[in-house]
C-alpha atoms as a PDB file:
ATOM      1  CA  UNK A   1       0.000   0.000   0.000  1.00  0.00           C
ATOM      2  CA  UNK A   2       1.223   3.451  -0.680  1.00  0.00           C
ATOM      3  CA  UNK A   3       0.589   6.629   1.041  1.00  0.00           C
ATOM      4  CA  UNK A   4       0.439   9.762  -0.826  1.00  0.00           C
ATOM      5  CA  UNK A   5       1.585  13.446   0.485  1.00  0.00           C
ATOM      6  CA  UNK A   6       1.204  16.186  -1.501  1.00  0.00           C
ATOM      7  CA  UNK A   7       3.288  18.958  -0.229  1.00  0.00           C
ATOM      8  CA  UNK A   8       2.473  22.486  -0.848  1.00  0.00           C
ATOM      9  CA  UNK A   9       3.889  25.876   0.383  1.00  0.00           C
ATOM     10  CA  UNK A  10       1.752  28.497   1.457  1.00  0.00           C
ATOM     11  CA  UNK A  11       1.167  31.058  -1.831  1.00  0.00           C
ATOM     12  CA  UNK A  12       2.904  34.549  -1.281  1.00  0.00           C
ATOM     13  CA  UNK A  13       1.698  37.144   1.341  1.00  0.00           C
ATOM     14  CA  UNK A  14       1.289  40.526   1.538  1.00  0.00           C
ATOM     15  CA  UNK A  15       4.085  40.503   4.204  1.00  0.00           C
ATOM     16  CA  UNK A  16       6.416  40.377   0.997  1.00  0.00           C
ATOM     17  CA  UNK A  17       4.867  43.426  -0.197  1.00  0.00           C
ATOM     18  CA  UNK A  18       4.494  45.592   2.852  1.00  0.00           C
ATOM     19  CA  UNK A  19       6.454  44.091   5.186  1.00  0.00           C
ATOM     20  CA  UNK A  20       3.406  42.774   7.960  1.00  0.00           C
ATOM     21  CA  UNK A  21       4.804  39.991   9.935  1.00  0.00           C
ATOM     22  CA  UNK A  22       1.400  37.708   9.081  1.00  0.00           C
ATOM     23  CA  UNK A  23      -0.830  38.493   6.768  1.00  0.00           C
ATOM     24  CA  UNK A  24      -3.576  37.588   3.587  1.00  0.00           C
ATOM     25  CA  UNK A  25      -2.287  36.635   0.785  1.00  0.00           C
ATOM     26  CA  UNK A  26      -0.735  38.680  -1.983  1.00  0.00           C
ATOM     27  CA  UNK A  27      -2.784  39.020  -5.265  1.00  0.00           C
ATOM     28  CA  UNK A  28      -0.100  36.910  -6.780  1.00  0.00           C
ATOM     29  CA  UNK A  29      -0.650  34.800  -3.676  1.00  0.00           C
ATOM     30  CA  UNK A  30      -4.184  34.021  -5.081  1.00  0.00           C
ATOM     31  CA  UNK A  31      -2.923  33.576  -8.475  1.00  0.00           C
ATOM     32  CA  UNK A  32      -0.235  30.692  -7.578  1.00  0.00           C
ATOM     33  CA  UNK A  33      -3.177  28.608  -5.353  1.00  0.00           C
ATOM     34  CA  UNK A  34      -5.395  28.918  -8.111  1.00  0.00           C
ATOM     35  CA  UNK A  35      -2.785  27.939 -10.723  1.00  0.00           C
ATOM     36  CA  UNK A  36      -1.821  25.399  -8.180  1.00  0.00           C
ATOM     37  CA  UNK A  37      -5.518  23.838  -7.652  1.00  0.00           C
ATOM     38  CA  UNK A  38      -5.991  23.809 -11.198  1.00  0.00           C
ATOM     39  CA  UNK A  39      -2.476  21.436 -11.574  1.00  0.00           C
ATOM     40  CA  UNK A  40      -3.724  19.193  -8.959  1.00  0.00           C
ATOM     41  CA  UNK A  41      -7.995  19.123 -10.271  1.00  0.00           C
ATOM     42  CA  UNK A  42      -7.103  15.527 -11.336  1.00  0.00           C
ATOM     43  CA  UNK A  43      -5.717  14.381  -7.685  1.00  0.00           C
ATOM     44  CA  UNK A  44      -8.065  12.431  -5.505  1.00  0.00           C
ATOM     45  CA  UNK A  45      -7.409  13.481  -1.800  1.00  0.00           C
ATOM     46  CA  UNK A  46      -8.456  11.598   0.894  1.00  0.00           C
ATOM     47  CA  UNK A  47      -8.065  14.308   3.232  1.00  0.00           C
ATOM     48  CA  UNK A  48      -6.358  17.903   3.326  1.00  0.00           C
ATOM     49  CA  UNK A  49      -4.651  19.345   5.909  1.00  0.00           C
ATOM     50  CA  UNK A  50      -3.387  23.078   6.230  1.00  0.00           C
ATOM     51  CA  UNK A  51      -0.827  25.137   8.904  1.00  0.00           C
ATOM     52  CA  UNK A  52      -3.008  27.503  11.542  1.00  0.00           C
ATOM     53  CA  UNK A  53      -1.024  30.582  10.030  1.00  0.00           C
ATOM     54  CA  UNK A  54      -3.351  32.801   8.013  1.00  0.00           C
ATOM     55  CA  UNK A  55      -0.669  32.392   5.040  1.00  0.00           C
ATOM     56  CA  UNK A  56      -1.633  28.570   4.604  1.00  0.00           C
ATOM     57  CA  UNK A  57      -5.195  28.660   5.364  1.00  0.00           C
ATOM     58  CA  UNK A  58      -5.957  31.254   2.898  1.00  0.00           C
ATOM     59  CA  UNK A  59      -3.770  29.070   0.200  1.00  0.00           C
ATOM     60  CA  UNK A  60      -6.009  26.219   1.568  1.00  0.00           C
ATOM     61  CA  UNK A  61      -9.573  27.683   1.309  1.00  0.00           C
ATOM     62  CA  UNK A  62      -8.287  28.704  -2.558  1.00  0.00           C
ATOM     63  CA  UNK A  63      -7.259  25.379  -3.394  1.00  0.00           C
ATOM     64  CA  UNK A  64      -9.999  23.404  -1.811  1.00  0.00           C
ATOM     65  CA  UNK A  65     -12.430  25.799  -2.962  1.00  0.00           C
ATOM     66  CA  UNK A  66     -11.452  25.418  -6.906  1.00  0.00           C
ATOM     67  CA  UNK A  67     -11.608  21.694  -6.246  1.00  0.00           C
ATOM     68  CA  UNK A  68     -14.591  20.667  -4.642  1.00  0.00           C
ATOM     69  CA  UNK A  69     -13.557  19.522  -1.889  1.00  0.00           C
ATOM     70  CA  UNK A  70     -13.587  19.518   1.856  1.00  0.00           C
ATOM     71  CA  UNK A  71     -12.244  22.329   3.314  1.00  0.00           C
ATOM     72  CA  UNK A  72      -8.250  21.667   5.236  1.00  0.00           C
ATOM     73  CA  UNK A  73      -7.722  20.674   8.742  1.00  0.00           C
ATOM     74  CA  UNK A  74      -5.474  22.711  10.741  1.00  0.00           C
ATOM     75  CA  UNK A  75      -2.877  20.723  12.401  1.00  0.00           C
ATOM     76  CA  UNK A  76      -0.342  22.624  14.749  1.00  0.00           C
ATOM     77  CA  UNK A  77       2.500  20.218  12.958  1.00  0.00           C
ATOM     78  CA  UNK A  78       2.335  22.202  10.154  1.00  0.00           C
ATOM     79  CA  UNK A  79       3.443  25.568  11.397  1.00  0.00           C
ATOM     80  CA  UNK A  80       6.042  27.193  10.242  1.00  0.00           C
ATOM     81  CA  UNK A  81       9.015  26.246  12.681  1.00  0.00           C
ATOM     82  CA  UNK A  82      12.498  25.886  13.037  1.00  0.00           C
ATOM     83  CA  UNK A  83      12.617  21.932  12.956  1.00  0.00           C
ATOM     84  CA  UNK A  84      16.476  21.821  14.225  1.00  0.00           C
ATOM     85  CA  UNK A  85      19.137  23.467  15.850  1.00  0.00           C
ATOM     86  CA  UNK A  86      22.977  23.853  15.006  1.00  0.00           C
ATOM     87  CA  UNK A  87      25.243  20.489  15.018  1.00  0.00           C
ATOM     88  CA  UNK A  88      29.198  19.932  15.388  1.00  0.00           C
ATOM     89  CA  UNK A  89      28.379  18.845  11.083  1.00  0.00           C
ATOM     90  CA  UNK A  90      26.597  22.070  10.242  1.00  0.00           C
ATOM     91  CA  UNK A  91      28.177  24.131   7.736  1.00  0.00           C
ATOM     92  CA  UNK A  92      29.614  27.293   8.878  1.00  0.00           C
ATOM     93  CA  UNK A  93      27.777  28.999   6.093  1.00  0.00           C
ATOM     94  CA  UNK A  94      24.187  28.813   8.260  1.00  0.00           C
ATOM     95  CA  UNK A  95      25.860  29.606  11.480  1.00  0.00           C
ATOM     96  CA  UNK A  96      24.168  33.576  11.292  1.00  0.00           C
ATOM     97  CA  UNK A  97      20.810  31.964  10.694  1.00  0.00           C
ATOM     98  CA  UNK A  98      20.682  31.227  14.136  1.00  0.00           C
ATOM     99  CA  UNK A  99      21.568  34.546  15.856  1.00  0.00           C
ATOM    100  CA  UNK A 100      18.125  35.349  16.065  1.00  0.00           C
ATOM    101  CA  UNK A 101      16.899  31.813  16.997  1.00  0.00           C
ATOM    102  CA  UNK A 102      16.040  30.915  20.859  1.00  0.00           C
ATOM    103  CA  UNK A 103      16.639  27.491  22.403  1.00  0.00           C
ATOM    104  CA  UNK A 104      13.135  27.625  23.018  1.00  0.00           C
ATOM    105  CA  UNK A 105      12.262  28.242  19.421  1.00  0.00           C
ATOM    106  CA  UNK A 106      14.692  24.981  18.527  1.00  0.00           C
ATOM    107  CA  UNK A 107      13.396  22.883  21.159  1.00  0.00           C
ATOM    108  CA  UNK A 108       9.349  23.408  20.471  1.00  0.00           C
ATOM    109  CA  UNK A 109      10.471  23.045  16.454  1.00  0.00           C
ATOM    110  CA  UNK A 110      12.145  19.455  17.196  1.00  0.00           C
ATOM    111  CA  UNK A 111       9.470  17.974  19.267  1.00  0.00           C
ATOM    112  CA  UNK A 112       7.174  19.484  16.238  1.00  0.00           C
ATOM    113  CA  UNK A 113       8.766  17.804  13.468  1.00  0.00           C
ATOM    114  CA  UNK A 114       9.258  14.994  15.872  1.00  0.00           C
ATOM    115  CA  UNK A 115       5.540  14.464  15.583  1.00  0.00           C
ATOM    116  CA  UNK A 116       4.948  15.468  12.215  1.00  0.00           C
ATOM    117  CA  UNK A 117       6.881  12.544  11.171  1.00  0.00           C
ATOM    118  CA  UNK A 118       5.343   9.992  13.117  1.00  0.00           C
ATOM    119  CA  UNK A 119       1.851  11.375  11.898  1.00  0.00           C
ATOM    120  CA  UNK A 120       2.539  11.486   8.117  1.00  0.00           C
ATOM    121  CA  UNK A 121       5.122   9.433   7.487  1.00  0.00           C
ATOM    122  CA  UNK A 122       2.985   6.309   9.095  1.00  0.00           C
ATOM    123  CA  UNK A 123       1.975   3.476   6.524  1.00  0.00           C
ATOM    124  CA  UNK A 124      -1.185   3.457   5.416  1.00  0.00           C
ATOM    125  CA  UNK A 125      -3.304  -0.095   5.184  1.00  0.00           C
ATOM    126  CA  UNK A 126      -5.098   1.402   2.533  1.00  0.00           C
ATOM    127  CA  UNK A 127      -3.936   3.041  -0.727  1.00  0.00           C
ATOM    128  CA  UNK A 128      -4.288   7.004   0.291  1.00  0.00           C
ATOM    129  CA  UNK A 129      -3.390  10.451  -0.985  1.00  0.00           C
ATOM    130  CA  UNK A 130      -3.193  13.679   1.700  1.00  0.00           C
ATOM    131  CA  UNK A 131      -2.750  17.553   0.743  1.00  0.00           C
ATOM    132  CA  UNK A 132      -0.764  19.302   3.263  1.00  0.00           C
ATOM    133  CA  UNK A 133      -0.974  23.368   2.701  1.00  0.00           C
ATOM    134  CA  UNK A 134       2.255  24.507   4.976  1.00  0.00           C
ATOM    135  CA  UNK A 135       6.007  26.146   5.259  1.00  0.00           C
ATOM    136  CA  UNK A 136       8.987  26.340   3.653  1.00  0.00           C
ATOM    137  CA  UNK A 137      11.105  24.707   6.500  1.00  0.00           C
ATOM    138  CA  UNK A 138       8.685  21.847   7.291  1.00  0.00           C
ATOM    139  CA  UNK A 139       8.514  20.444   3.613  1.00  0.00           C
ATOM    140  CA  UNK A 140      12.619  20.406   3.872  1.00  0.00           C
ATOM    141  CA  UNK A 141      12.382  18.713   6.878  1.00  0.00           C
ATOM    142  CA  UNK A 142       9.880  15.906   5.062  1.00  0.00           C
ATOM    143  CA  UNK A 143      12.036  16.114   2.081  1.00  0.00           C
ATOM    144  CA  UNK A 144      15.703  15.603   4.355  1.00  0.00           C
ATOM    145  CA  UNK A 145      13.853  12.252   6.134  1.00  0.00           C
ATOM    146  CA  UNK A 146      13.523  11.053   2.599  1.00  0.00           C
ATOM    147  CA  UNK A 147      16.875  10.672   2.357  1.00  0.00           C
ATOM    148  CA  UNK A 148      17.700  10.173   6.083  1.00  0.00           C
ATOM    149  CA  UNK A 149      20.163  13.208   5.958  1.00  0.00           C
ATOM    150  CA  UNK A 150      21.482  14.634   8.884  1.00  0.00           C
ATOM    151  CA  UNK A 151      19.385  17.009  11.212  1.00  0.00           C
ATOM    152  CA  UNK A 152      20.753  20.238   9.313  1.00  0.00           C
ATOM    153  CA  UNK A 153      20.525  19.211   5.816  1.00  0.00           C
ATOM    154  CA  UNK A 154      16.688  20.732   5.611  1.00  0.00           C
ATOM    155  CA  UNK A 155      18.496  24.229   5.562  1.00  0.00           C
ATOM    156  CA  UNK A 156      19.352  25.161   1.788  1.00  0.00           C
ATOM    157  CA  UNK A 157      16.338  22.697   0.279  1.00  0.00           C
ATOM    158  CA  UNK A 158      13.978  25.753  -0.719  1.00  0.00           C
ATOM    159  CA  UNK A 159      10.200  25.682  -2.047  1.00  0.00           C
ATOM    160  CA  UNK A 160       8.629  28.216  -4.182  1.00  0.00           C
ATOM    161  CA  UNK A 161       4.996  29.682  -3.456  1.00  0.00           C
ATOM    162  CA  UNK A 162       2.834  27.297  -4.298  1.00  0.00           C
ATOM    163  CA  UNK A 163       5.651  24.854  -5.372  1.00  0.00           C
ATOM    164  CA  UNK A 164       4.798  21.141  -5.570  1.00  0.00           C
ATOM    165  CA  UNK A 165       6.730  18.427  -3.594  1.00  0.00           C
ATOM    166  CA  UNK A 166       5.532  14.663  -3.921  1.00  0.00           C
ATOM    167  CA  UNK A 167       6.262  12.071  -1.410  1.00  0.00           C
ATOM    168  CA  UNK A 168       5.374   8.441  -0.908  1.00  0.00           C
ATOM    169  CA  UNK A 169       5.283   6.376   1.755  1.00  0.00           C
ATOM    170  CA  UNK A 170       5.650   2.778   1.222  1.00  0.00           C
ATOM    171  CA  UNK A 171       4.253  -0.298   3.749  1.00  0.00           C
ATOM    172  CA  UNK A 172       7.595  -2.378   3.399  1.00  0.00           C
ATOM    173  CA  UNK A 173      10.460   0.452   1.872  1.00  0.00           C
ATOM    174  CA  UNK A 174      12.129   3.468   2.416  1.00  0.00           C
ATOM    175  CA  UNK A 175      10.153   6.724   1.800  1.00  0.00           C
ATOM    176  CA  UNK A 176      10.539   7.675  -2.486  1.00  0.00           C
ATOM    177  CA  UNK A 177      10.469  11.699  -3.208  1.00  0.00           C
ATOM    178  CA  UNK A 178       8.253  11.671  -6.622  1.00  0.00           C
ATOM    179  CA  UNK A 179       8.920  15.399  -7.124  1.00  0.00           C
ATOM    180  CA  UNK A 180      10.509  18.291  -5.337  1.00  0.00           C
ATOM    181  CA  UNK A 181       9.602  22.175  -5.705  1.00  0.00           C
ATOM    182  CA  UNK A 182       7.757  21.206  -9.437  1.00  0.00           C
ATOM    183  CA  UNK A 183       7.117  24.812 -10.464  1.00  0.00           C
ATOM    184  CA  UNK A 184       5.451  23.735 -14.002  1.00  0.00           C
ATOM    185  CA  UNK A 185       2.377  25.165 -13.003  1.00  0.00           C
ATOM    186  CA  UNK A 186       3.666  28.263 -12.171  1.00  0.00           C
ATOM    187  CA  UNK A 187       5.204  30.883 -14.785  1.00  0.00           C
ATOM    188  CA  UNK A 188       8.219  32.782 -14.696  1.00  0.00           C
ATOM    189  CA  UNK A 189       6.296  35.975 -13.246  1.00  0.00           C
ATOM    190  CA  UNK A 190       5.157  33.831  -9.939  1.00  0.00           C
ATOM    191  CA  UNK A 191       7.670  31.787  -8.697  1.00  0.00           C
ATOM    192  CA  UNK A 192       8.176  34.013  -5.877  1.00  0.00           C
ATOM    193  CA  UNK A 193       9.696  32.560  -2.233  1.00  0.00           C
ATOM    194  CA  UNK A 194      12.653  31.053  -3.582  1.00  0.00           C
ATOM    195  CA  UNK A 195      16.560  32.638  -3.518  1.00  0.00           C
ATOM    196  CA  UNK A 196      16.636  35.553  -5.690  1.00  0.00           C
ATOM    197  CA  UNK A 197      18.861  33.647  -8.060  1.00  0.00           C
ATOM    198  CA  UNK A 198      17.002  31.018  -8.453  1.00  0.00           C
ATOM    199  CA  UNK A 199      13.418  32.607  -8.970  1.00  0.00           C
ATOM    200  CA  UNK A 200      12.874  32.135 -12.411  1.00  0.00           C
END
């Protein structure tokens, strides 16, 4: 049996505009969950599940909208979070990026992605197929236990808005990433979210 997650980041907010620390979603925001629902019309989900912040649910009630279907669950385990502090094996290069971090902040991100694993990355006894609407860090973290990488190799594995990652979860083998950050859906003009370089 295989178990189907369908990973999607949260569609650009108006915090990228204005600079508001939480907020709707941008008007290209709307446009990449549309263009997002629309690539994913011929998906049968079994359930849907969406991050608390504003950011996802607003991507969610797009995307569910457009298709039909029930609207997402909010799950705490999809917040956006820091899912792991620094190691003796983390690159120097990502040192700064936690200046600003607490131990608290690290702690309550671990024990999150801690639990996000054990809920999602379960077996299924039935064939099944999940949407999860959330962050940029917590679909890294899915996508580094994949590959059973080390705790800091989520840092530098980016998602657009609205980018699609794939992941299946077999009964008797390892996890299989299908697809990671698939932006075909998406033209140049909204693949927003990702390192400047890389954004078109």
């Amino acid at each position: 049996m295989s178990r189907y997650l369908y990973l999607v980041r949260h569609g650009e907010q108006v915090d990228a505009e204005y600079g508001l620390p939480e907020g709707p979603l941008s008007a290209r925001g709307n446009a990449q969950a549309e263009l997002i629902a629309d690539r994913l019309s011929g998906v049968s989900f079994d359930a849907a599940w969406t991050s608390p912040l504003q950011r996802a649910i607003d991507t969610a009630g797009v995307i569910t909208n457009r298709l039909g279907i029930a609207p997402a669950e909010p799950s705490a385990l999809l917040m956006d979070c820091v899912p792991s502090g620094p190691t003796p094996d983390t690159p120097a290069a990502f040192e700064p990026f936690y200046g600003g971090i607490t131990e608290e902040q690290i702690a309550a991100g671990e024990a999150q992605m801690t639990d996000a694993i054990a809920e999602w990355f379960a077996p299924s006894r039935d064939d099944r197929t999940e949407l999860l609407i959330t962050h940029n860090f917590v679909i890294a973290w899915f996508v580094r236990e994949v590959f059973g990488g080390p705790a800091w190799r989520w840092m530098g594995v980016n998602q657009a808005n609205c980018g699609l990652t794939i992941i299946r979860i077999r009964t008797a083998k390892p996890p299989v990433l299908v697809t990671h950050n698939d932006c075909g859906h998406l033209p140049p003009e909204l693949r927003t979210g990702l390192p400047e370089e890389h954004s078109v």
